[in-house]
C-alpha atoms as a PDB file:
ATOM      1  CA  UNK A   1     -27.375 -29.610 -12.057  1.00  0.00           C
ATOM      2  CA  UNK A   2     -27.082 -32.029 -14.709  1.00  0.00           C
ATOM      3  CA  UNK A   3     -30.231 -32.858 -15.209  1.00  0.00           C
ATOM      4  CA  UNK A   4     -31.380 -29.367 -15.394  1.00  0.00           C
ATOM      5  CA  UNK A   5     -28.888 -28.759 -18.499  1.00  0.00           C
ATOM      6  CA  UNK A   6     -30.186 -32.039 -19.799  1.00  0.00           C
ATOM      7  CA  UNK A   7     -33.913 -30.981 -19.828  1.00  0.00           C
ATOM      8  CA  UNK A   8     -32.822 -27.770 -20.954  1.00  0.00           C
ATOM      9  CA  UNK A   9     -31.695 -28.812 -23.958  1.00  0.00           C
ATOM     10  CA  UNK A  10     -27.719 -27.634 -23.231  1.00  0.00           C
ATOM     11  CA  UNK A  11     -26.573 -31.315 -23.922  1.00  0.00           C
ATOM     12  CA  UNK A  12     -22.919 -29.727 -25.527  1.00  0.00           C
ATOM     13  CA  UNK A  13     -23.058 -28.119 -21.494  1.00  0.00           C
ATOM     14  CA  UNK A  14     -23.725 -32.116 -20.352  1.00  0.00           C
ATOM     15  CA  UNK A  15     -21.157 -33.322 -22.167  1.00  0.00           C
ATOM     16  CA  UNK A  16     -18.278 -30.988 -20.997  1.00  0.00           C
ATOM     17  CA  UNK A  17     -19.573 -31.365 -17.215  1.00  0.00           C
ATOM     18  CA  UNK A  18     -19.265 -35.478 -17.880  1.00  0.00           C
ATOM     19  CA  UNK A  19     -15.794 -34.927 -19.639  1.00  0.00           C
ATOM     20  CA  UNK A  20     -14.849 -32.608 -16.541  1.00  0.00           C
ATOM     21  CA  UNK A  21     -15.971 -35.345 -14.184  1.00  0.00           C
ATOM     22  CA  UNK A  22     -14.495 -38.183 -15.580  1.00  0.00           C
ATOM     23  CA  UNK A  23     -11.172 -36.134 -15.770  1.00  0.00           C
ATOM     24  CA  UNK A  24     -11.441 -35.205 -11.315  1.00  0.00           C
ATOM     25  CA  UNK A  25     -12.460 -39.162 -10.764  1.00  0.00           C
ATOM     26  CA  UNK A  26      -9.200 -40.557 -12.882  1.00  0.00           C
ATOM     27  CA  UNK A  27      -7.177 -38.324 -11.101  1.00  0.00           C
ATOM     28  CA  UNK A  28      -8.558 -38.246  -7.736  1.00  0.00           C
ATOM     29  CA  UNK A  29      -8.906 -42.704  -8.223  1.00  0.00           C
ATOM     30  CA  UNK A  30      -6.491 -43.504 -10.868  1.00  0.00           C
ATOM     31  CA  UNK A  31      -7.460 -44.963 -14.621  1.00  0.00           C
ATOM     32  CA  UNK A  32      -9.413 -48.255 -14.050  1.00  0.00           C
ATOM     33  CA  UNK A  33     -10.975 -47.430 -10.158  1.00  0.00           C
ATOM     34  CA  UNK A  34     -14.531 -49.446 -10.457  1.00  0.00           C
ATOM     35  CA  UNK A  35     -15.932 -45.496  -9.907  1.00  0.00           C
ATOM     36  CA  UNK A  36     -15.225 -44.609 -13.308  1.00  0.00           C
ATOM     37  CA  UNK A  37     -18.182 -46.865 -14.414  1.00  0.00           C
ATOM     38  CA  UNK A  38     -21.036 -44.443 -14.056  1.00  0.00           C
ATOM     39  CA  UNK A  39     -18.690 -41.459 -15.183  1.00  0.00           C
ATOM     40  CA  UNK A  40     -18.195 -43.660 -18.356  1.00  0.00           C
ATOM     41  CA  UNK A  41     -21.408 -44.557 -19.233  1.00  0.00           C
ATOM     42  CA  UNK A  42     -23.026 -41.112 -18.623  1.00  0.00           C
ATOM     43  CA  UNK A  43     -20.718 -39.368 -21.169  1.00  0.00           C
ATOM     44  CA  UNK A  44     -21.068 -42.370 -23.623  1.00  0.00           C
ATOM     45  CA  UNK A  45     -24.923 -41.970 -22.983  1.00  0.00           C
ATOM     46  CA  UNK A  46     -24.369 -38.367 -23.708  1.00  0.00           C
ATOM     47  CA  UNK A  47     -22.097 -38.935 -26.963  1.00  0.00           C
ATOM     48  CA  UNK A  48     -24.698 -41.151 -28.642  1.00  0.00           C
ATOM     49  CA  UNK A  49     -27.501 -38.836 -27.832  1.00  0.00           C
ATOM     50  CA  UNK A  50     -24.497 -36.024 -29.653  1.00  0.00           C
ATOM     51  CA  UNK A  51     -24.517 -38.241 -32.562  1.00  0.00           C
ATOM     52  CA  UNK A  52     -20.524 -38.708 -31.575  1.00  0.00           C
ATOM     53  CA  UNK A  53     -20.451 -42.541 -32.187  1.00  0.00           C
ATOM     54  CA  UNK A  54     -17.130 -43.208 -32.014  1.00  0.00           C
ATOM     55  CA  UNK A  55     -16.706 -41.343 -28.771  1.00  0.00           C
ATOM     56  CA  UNK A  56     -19.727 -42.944 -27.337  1.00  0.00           C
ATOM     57  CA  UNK A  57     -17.970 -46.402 -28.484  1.00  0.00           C
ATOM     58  CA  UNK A  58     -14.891 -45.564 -27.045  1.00  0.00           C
ATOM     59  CA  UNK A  59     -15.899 -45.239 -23.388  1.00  0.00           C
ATOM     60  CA  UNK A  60     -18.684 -47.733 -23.431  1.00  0.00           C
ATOM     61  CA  UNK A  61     -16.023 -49.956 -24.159  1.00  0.00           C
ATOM     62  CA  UNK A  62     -13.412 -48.297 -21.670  1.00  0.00           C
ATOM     63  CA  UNK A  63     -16.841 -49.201 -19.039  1.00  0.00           C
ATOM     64  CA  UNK A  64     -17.114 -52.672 -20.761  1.00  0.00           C
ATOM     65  CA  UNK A  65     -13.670 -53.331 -19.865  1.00  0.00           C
ATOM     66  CA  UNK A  66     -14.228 -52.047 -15.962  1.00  0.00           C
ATOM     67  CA  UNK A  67     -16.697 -53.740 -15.460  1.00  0.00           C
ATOM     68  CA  UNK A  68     -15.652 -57.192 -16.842  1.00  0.00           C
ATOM     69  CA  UNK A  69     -12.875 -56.977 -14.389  1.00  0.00           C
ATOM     70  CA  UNK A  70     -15.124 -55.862 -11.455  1.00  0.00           C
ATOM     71  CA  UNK A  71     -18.367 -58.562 -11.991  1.00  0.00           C
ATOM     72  CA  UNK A  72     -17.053 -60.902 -14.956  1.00  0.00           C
ATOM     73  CA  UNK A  73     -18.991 -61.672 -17.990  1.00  0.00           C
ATOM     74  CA  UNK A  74     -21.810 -63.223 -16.407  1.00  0.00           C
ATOM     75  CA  UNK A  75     -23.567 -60.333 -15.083  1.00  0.00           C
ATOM     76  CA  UNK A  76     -26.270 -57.559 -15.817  1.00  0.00           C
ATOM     77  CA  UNK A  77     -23.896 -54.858 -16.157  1.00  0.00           C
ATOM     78  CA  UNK A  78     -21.756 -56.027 -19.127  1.00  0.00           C
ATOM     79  CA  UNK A  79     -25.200 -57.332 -20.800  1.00  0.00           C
ATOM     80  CA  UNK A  80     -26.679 -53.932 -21.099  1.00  0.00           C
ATOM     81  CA  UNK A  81     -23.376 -52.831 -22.037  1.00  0.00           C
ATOM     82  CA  UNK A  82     -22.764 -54.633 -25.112  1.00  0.00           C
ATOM     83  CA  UNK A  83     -26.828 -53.221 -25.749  1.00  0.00           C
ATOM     84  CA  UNK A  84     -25.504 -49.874 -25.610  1.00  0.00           C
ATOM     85  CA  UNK A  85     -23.056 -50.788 -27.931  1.00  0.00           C
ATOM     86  CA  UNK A  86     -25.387 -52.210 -30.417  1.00  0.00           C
ATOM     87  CA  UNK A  87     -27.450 -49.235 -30.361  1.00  0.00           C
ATOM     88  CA  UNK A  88     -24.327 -47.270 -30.946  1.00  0.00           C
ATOM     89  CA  UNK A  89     -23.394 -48.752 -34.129  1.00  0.00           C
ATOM     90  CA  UNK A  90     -27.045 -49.204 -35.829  1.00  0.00           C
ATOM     91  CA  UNK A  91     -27.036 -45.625 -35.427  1.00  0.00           C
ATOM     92  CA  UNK A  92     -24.018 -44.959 -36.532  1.00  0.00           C
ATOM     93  CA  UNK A  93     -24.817 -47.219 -39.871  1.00  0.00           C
ATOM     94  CA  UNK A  94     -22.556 -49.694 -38.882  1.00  0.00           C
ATOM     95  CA  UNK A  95     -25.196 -52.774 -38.740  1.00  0.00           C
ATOM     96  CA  UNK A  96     -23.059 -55.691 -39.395  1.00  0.00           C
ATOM     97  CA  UNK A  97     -21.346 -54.997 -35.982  1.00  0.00           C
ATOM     98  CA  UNK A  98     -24.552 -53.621 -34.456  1.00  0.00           C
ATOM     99  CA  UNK A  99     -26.251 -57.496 -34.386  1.00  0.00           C
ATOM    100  CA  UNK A 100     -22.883 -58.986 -33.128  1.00  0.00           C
ATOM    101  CA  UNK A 101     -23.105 -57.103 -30.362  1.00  0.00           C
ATOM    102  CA  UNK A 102     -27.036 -57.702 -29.847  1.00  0.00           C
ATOM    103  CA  UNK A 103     -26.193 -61.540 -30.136  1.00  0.00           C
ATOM    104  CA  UNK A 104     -23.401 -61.152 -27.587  1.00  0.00           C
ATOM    105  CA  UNK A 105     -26.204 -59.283 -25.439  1.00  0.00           C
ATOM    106  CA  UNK A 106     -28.773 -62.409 -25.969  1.00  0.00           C
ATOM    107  CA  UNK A 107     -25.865 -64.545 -25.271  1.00  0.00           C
ATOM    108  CA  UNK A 108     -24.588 -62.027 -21.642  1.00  0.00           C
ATOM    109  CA  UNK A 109     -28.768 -62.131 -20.640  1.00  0.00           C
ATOM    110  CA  UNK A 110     -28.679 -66.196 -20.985  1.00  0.00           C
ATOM    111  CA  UNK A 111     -26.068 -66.340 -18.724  1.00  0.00           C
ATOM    112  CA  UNK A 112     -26.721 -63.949 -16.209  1.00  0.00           C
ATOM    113  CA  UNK A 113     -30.407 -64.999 -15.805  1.00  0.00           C
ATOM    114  CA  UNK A 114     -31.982 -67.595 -18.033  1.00  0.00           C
ATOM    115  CA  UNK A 115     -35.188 -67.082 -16.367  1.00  0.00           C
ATOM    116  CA  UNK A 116     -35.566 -63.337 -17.039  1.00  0.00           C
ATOM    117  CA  UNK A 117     -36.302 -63.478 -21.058  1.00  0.00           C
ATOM    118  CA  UNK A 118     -37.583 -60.347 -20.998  1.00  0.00           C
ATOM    119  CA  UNK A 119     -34.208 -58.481 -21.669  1.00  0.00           C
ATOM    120  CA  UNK A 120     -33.292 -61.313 -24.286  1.00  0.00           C
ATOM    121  CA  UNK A 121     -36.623 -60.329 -26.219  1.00  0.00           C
ATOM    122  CA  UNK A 122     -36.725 -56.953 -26.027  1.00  0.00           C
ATOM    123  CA  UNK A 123     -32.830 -57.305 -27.612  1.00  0.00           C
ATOM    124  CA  UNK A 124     -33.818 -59.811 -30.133  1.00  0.00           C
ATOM    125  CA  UNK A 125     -36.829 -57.455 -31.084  1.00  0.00           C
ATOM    126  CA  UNK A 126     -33.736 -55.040 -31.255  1.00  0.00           C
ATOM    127  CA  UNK A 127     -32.049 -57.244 -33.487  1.00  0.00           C
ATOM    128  CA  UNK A 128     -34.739 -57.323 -35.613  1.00  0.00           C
ATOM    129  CA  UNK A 129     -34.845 -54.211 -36.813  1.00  0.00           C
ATOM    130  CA  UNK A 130     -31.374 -54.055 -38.152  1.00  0.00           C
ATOM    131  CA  UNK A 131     -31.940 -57.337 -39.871  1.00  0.00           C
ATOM    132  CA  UNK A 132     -34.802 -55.104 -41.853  1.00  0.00           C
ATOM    133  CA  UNK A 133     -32.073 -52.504 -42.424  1.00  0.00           C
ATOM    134  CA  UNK A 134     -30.105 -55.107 -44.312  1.00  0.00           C
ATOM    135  CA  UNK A 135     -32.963 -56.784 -45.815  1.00  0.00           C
ATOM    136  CA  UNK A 136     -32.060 -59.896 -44.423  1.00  0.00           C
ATOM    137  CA  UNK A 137     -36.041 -60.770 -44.124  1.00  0.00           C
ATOM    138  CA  UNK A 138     -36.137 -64.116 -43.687  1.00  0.00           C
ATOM    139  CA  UNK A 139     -34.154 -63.286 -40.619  1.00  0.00           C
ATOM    140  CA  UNK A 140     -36.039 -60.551 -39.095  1.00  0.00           C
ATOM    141  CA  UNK A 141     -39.408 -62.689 -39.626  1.00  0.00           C
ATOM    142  CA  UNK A 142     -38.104 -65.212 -37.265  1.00  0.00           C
ATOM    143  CA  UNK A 143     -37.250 -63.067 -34.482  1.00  0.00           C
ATOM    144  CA  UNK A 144     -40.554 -61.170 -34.936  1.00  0.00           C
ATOM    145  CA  UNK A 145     -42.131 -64.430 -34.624  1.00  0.00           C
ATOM    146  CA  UNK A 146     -40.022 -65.638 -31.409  1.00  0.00           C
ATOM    147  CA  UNK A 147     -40.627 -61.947 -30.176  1.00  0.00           C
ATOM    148  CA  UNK A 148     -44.492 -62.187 -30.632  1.00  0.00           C
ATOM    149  CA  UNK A 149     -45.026 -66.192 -29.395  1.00  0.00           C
ATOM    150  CA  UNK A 150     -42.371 -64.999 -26.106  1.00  0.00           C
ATOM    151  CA  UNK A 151     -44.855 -61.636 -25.120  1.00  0.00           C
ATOM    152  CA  UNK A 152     -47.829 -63.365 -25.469  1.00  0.00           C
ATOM    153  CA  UNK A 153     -47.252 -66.344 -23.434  1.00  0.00           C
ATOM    154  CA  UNK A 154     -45.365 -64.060 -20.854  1.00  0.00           C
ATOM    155  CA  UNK A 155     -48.059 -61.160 -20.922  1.00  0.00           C
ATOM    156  CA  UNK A 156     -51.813 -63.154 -20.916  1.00  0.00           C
ATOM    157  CA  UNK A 157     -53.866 -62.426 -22.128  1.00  0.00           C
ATOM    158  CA  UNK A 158     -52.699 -59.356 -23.990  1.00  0.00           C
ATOM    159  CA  UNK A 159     -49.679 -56.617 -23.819  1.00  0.00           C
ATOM    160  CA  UNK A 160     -49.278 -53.437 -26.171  1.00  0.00           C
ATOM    161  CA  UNK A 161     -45.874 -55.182 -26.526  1.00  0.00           C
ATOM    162  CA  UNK A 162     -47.072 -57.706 -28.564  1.00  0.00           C
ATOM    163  CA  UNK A 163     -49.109 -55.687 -30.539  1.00  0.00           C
ATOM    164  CA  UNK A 164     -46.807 -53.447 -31.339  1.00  0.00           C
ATOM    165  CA  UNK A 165     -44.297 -57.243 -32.589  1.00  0.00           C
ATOM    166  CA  UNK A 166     -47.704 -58.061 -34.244  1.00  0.00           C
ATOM    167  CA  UNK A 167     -47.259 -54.963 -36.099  1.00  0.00           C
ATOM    168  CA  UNK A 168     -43.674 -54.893 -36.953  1.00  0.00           C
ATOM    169  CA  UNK A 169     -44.329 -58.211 -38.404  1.00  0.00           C
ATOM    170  CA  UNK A 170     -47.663 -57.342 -40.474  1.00  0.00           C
ATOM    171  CA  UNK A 171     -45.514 -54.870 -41.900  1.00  0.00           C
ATOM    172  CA  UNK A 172     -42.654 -57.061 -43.226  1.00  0.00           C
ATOM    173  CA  UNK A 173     -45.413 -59.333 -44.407  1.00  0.00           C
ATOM    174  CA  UNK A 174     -46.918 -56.779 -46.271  1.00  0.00           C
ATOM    175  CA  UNK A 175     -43.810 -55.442 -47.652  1.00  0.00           C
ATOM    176  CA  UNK A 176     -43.265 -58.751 -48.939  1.00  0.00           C
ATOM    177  CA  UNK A 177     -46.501 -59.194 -50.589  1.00  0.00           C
ATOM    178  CA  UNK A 178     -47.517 -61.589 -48.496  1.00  0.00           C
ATOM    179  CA  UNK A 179     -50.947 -59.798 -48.062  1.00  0.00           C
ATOM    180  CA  UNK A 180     -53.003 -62.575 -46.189  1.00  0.00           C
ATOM    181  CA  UNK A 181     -50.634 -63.445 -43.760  1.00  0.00           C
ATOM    182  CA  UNK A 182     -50.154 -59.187 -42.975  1.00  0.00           C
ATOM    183  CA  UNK A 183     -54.185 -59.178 -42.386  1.00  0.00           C
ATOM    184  CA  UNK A 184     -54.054 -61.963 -40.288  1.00  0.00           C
ATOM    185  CA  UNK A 185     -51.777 -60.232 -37.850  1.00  0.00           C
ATOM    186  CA  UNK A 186     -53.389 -57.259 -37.996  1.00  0.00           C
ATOM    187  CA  UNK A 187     -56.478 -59.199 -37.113  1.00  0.00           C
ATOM    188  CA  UNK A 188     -55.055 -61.023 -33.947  1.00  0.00           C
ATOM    189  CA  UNK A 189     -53.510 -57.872 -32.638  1.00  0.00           C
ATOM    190  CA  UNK A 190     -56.490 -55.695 -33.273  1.00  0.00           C
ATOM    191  CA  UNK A 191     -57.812 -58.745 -30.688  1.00  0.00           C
ATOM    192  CA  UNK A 192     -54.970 -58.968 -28.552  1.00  0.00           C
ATOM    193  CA  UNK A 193     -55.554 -54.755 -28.426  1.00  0.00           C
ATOM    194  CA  UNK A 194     -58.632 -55.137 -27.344  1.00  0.00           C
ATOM    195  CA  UNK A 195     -58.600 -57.579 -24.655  1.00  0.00           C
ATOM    196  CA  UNK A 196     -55.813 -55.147 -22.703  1.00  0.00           C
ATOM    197  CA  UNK A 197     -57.526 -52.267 -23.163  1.00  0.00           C
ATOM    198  CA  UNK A 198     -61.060 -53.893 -21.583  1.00  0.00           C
ATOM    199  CA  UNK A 199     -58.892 -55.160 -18.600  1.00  0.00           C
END
């Protein structure tokens, strides 16, 4: 039913039926039953997509808190949490906060799985971004560039995911005025391009 409303565009419908949900499982389980999880995170899901940031922050921390209890901190779950949450603040303007919690999501992936640094770069690519917001270039550059060197190595010969770094970091570049070095990406992911799409 839900995902009918969903792809219906009723998301004010989605939200209620979440709210409605949540309210049967607390009082059917009690306040802090590990089945609250997925009730939490679909109406914080639903509450960013609402633009209601706060809201959406309130319960993905309510889940944070579940599920800390239920796995500890060294697992997936609270990971993509404190994502979610870093999302939820860089759209809510609130981009000081929104890289503390992407560094506390680096930090979460490190420790559940050192080995899978594919979550870590897609959340320092993350990261980035709001470092651009800020203007805190020097910054962003560097994760671009760890970004970009990590998909490369990881996707040989080529991925659209490291064009698309390449890109992101052409741009800075050539925001900067730091022309040459912007063509010079451009170049090796107009290669990098190429090679994918001829495999």
């Amino acid at each position: 039913i839900l995902v009918q409303l969903i792809k219906r565009e009723y998301i004010f419908e989605a939200a209620e039926y979440y709210e409605r949900a949540l309210l049967d499982t607390e009082q059917r389980f009690g306040g802090d039953h590990k089945r609250l999880t997925e009730r939490l995170r679909s109406l914080a899901d639903t509450y960013l997509n609402l633009g209601r940031y706060d809201d959406a922050e309130r319960h993905y921390r309510r889940e944070l808190d579940l599920d800390l209890k239920e796995y500890g901190a060294d697992e997936l779950r609270p990971a993509e949490l404190l994502r979610k949450l870093a999302v939820n603040c860089a759209r809510a303007g609130r981009l000081d906060e929104a890289i503390q919690w992407y560094q506390q999501a680096c930090q979460s992936y490190q420790r559940y799985d050192p080995d899978n640094t594919v979550a870590i770069a897609d959340a320092q690519w993350d990261m980035a971004h709001e470092y651009i917001a800020q203007r805190r270039f020097d910054e962003a550059r560097a994760l671009y560039q760890t970004v970009r060197d990590y998909y490369v190595q990881h996707y040989r010969p080529a991925s659209w995911v490291a064009v698309d770094v390449m890109c992101d970091l052409a741009k800075l570049e050539r925001e900067q005025g730091r022309l040459d070095e912007a063509e010079a990406l451009l170049r090796e992911g107009r290669r990098y391009g190429k090679v994918f799409q001829d495999k």
